[in-house]
Structures are given as C-alpha cells and as structure tokens.
Protein backbone atom coordinates (compact mmCIF):
# COMPACT_ATOMS: atom_id res chain seq x y z
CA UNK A 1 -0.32 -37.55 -9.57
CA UNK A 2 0.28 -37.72 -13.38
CA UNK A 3 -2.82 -35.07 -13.80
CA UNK A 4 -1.10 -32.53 -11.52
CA UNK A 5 2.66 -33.48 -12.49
CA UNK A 6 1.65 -32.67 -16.57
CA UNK A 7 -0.45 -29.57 -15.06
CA UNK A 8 2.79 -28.03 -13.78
CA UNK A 9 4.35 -28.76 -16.60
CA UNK A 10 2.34 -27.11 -19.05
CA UNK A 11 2.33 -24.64 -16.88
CA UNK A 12 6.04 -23.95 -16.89
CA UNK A 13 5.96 -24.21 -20.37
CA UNK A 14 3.22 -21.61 -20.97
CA UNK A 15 5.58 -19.04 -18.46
CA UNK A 16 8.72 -19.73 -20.16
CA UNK A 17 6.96 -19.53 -23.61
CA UNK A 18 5.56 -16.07 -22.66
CA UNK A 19 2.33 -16.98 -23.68
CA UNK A 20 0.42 -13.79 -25.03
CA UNK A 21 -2.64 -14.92 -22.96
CA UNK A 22 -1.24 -15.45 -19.58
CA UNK A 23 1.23 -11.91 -20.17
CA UNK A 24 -2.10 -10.23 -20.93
CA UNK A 25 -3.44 -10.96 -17.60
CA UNK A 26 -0.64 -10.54 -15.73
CA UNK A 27 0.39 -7.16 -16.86
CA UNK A 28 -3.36 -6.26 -16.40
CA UNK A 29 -3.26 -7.26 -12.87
CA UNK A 30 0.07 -5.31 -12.06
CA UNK A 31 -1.61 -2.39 -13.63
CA UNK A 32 -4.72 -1.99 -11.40
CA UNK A 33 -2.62 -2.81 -8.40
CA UNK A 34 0.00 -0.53 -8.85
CA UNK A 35 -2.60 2.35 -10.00
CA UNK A 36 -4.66 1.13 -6.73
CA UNK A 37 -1.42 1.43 -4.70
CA UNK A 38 0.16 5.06 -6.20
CA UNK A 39 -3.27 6.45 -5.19
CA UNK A 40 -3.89 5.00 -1.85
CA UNK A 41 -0.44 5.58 -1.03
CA UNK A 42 -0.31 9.29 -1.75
CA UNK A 43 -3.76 9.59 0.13
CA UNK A 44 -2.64 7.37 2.97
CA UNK A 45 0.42 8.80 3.50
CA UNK A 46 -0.09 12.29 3.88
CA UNK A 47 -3.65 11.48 6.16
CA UNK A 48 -1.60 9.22 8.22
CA UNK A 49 1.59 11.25 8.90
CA UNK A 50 -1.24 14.03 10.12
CA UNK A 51 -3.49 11.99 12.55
CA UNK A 52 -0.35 10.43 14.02
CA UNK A 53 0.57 14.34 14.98
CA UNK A 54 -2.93 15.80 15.49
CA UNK A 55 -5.34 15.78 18.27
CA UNK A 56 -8.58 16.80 17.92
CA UNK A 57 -12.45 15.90 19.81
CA UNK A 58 -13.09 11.84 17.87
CA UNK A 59 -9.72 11.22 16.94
CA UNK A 60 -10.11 7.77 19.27
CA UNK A 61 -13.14 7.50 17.45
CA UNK A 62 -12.40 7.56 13.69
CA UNK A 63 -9.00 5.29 14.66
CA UNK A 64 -11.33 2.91 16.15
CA UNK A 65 -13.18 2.94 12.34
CA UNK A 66 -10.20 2.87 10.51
CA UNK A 67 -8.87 -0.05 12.41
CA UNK A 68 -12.21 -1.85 11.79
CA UNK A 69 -11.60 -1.08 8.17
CA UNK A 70 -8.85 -3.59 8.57
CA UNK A 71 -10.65 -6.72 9.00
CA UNK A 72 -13.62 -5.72 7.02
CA UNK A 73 -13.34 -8.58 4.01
CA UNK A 74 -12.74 -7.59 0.59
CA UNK A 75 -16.44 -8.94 -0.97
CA UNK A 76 -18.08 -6.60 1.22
CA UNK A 77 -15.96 -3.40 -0.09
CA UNK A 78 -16.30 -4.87 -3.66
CA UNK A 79 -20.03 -4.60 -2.77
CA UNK A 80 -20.51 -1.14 -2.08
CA UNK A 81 -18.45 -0.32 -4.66
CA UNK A 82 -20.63 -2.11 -6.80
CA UNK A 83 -23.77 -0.17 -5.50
CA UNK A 84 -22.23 3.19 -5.73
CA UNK A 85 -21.26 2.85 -9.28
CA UNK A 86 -24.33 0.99 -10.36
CA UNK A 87 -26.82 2.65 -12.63
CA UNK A 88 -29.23 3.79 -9.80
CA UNK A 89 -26.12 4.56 -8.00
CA UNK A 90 -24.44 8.15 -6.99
CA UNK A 91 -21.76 7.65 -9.30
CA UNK A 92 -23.51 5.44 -11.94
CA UNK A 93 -23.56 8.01 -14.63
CA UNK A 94 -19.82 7.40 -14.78
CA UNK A 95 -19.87 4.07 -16.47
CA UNK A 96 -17.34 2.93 -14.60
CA UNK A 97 -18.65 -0.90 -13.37
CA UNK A 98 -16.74 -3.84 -15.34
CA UNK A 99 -13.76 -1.57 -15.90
CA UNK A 100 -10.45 -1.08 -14.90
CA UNK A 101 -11.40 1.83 -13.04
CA UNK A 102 -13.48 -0.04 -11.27
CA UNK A 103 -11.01 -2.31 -10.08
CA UNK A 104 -9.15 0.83 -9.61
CA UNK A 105 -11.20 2.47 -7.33
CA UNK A 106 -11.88 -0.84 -5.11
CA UNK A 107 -8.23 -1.61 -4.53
CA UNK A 108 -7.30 1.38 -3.51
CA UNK A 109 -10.07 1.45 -0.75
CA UNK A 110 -9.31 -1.44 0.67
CA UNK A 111 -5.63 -0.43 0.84
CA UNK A 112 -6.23 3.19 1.94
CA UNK A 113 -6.90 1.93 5.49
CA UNK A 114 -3.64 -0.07 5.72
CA UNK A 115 -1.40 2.68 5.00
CA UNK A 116 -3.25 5.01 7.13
CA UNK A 117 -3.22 2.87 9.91
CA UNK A 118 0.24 1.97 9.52
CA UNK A 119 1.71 5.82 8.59
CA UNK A 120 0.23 6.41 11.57
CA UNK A 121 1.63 4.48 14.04
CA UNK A 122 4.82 5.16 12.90
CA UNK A 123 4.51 8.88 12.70
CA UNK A 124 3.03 9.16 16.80
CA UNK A 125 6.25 6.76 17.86
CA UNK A 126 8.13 9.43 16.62
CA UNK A 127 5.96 12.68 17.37
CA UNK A 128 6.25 10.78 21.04
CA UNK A 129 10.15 10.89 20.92
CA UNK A 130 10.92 13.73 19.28
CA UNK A 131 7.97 16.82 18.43
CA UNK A 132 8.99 18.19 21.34
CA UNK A 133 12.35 19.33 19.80
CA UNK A 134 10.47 19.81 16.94
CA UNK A 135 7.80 21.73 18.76
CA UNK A 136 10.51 23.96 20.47
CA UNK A 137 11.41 25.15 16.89
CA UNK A 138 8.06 26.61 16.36
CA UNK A 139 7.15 23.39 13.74
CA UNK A 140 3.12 23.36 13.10
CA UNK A 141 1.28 19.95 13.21
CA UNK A 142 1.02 19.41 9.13
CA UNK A 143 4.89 19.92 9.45
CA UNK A 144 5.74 17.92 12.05
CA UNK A 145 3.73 15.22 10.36
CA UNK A 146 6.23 15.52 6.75
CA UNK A 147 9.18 15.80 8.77
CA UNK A 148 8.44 12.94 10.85
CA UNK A 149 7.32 10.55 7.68
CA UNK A 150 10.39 11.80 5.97
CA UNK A 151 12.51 10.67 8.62
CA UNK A 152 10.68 7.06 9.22
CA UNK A 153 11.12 6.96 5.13
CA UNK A 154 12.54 3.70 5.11
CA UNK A 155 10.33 2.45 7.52
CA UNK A 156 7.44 3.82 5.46
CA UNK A 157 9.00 2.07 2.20
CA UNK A 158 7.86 -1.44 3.65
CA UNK A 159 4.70 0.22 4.37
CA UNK A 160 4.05 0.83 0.69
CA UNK A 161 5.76 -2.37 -0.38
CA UNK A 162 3.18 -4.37 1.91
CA UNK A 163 0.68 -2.72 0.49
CA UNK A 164 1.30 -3.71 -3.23
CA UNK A 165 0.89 -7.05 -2.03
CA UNK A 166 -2.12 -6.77 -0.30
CA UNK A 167 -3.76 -4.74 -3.52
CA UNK A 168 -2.35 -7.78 -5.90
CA UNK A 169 -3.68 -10.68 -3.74
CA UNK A 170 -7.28 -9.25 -3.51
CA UNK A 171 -9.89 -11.66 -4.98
CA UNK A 172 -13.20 -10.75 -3.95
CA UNK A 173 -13.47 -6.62 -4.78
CA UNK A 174 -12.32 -6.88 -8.24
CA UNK A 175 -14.42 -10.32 -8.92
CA UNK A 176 -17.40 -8.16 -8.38
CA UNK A 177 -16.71 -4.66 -9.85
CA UNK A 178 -14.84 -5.85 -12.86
CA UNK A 179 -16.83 -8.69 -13.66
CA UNK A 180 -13.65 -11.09 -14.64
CA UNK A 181 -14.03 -10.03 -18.54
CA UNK A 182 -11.71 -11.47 -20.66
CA UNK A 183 -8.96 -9.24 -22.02
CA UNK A 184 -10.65 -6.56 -20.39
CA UNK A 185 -10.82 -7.17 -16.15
CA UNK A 186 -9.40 -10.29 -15.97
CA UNK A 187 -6.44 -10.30 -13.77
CA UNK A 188 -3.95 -12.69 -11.70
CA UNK A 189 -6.38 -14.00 -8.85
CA UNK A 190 -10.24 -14.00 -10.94
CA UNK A 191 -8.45 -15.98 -13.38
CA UNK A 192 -6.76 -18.29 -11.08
CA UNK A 193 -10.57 -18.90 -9.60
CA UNK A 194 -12.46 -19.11 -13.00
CA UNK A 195 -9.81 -21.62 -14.44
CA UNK A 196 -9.59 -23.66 -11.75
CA UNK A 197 -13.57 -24.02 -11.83
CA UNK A 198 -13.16 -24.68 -15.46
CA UNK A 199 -10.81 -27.55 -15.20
CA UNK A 200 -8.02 -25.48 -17.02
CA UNK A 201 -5.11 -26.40 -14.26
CA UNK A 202 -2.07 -25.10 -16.65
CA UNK A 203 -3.20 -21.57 -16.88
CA UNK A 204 -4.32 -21.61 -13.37
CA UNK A 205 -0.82 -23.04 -11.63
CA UNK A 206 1.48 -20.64 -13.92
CA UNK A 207 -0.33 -17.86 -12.59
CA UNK A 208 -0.35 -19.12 -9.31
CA UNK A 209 3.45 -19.57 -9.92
CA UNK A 210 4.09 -16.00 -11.32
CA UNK A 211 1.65 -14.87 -8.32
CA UNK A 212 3.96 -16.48 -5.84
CA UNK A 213 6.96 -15.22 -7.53
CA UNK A 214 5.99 -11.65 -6.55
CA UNK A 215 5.11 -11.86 -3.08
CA UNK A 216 8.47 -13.93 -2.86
CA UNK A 217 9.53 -10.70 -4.69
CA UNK A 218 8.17 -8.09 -2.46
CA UNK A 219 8.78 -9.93 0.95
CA UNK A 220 13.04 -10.09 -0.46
CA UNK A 221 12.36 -5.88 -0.80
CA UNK A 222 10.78 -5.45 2.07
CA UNK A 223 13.69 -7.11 3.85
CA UNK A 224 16.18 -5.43 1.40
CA UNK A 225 14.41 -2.32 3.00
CA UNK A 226 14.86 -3.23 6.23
CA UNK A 227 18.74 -3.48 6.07
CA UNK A 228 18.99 -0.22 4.36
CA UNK A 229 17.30 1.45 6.91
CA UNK A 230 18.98 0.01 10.07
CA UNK A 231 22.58 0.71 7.63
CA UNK A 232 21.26 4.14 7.12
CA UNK A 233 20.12 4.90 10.91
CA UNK A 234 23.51 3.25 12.01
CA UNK A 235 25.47 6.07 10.00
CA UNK A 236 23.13 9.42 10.24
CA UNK A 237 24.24 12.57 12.48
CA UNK A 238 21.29 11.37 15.32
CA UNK A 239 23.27 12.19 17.92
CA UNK A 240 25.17 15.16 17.07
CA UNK A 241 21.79 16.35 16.07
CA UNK A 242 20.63 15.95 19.49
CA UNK A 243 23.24 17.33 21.55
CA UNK A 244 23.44 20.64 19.08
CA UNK A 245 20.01 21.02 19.57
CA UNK A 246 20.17 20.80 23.57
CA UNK A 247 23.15 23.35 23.20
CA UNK A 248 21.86 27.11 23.60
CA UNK A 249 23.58 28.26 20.51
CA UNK A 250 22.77 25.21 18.23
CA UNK A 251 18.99 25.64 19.38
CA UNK A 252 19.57 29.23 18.47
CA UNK A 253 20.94 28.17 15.09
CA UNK A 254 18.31 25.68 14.52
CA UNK A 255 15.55 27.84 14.50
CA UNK A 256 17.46 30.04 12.20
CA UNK A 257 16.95 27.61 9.55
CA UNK A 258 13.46 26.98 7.32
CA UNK A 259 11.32 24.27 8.68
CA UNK A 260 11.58 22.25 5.25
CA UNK A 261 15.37 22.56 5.79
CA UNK A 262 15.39 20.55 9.13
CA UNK A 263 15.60 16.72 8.82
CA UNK A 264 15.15 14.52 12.16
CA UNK A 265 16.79 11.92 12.74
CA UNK A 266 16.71 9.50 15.35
C-alpha cells in the first residue's frame, strides 16, 4: 500500500510540476490523434453521408466489411501497416515506419471505419424520413447526403468527439509502427505499457491520470453536445418547414431556391 500510495504521489507531483518529460509525451500523443482524427473524419464523413443515401449492386456487401472493420483489433491493423510501409513493402520507399506518420496513418485507419459506419447510420435515418421531400425538389444523391449530415450536425459532433477517444486510447497500432522511441513516437498509452514493465509506476499513473482526465473530458462534450442539439432541435422552424413544403405554393417556392440554400430540419 505504501509502494502504490508514494507512486500516486509522485505522480501528482510530476503533473502539477509540468514535468518536461511527461508534457513531451503527452502533447505528442494529442498530436497523432488529433492529425489521425482531422483526416479520418474528413474522409469518413463525406463517404458516410454518401452510402447512407446511395444504392448501388454490393452496397450490403461492403457494409458488411466495414462493420467487420469494427471489431478487427488494433495489433492486426498496426500489422499491415507495418508490412506496407516496410522496406520490401509498396510504400517502403517512403521512410515512413517509426515515425509520426506512421502512427498517423494507423490511427486514422482504424478510426475511418467508425465514422463511416456511424455517418452512415445517421444519414439513412434521415434519407428514410425525409429525401423524399428532398427528392421532390430535384436534390441528387451527393446532395442529399451534405444536406442530410448538415442537418444531423450535432449528432455528427459526438460522432467525431467519440472518435478522438478511440484514436487516443489505441495501444497496439502505434506500439508497432512507431516503435515507442523516445522523444520521437512515444506517446500516452506505449509509455504507460513500457513504464509499467520497467517498474517506473510515477510516470506511468500520471499519464494514466492525464489519460483519464480526457476521456472524462470528451465523454462531459459529448454530453455537452447532446443538450445543444436536443436545445437546438427544440427551437428550429421543423415544422413550419414541413407544412410550407406540403403547401403548393411553398413547394413551388422551395424549388425556387439553390439546393445549397435549403437546410432540413427535422
């Protein structure tokens, strides 16, 4: 009990003291993640908003694969990253194993299927409510699919929020492509592993503690989120929307106006 109690302690000591070391790795960690996340995000956004509208011959089939991309575990993507940028790898005349690009590049595959998934779903609830109005004004599948993620925004807010967290929590991936250099790859969760192998239970438990912080930290967004949305949907022009549009004239009016110009709202 003493062992652990003057762990914690020295581990509180090395937060509050903003020790250079621990800062290094921390900021390195948000880095990748955040890169990882901006990427994926922009990817997964725009993909997702258009299968949940399109329907093509295999669209079961490649949802099928990128809902198995969900549960396939992080070493196994940090793998075939790994062989693809190797030397005798496609990409191995990059030079990009053991570097933050690396890490990069692995994070933001494993989160690419999450927000695909999840844009998805949202975007085909509402396609299923309300592309027919939206089909009526002559709207084409790409933009259906932007008006329909613009209008599940907030929804799509938590989407990105969630996956921050699952980019910043990832272990395995960026063990293996970034080698867990020191000052170079090192981030949050390798060095929570390596110390804790070491012995070094201070370092470990303050990042542990800082790690904790920010999932506390994104779940109190995510819910901050949540109440702006249901605030915002509680005080939009839904309904008036609705009933213009199932008027002759304001259908008439409606499709008077540029595509980009319409915002649905539910």
């Amino acid at each position: 009990m003493n062992s652990i109690t003057e762990s914690a302690t020295a581990a509180l000591q090395l937060i509050l003291s903003c020790d250079p070391g621990l800062l290094s790795i921390v900021g390195r960690s948000l880095a990748v993640s955040a890169t990882a996340c901006v990427i994926a995000c922009v990817l997964g956004l725009v993909l997702g908003a258009w299968l949940g509208v399109a329907r093509f011959a295999g669209r079961a089939a490649l949802l099928t694969v990128l809902n198995t991309f969900l549960a396939v575990p992080s070493v196994v993507v940090g793998l075939m990253v790994y062989l693809v940028l190797s030397r005798s790898g496609p990409l191995g005349y990059l030079g990009w194993l053991f570097s933050f690009k690396a890490m990069v590049l692995a994070q933001a595959l494993l989160v690419l299927p999450v927000v695909m998934v999840l844009t998805r779903q949202m975007v085909e609830d509402a396609e299923n409510t309300q592309g027919e109005q939206l089909r009526s004004l002559g709207a084409r599948p790409f933009m259906r699919s932007l008006l329909l993620a613009w209008d599940e925004r907030y929804a799509l807010l938590t989407v990105l929020i969630a996956s921050f967290g699952r980019a910043i929590s990832e272990v395995g991936a960026v063990m293996i492509v970034g080698g867990n250099i020191d000052g170079f790859t090192r981030v949050m969760t390798t060095a929570i592993a390596l110390e804790t192998s070491k012995g070094d239970l201070p370092l470990a438990l303050g990042l542990g503690i800082i790690l904790l912080a920010v999932v506390l930290l994104l779940n109190v967004l995510i819910a901050i989120v949540r109440r702006w949305r249901e605030h915002a949907e509680s005080n939009d022009g839904g309904p008036e929307w609705r009933a213009e549009a199932n008027h002759p004239a304001g259908q008439d009016a409606l499709r008077s106006l540029p595509l980009n110009t319409v915002e649905v709202t539910r």
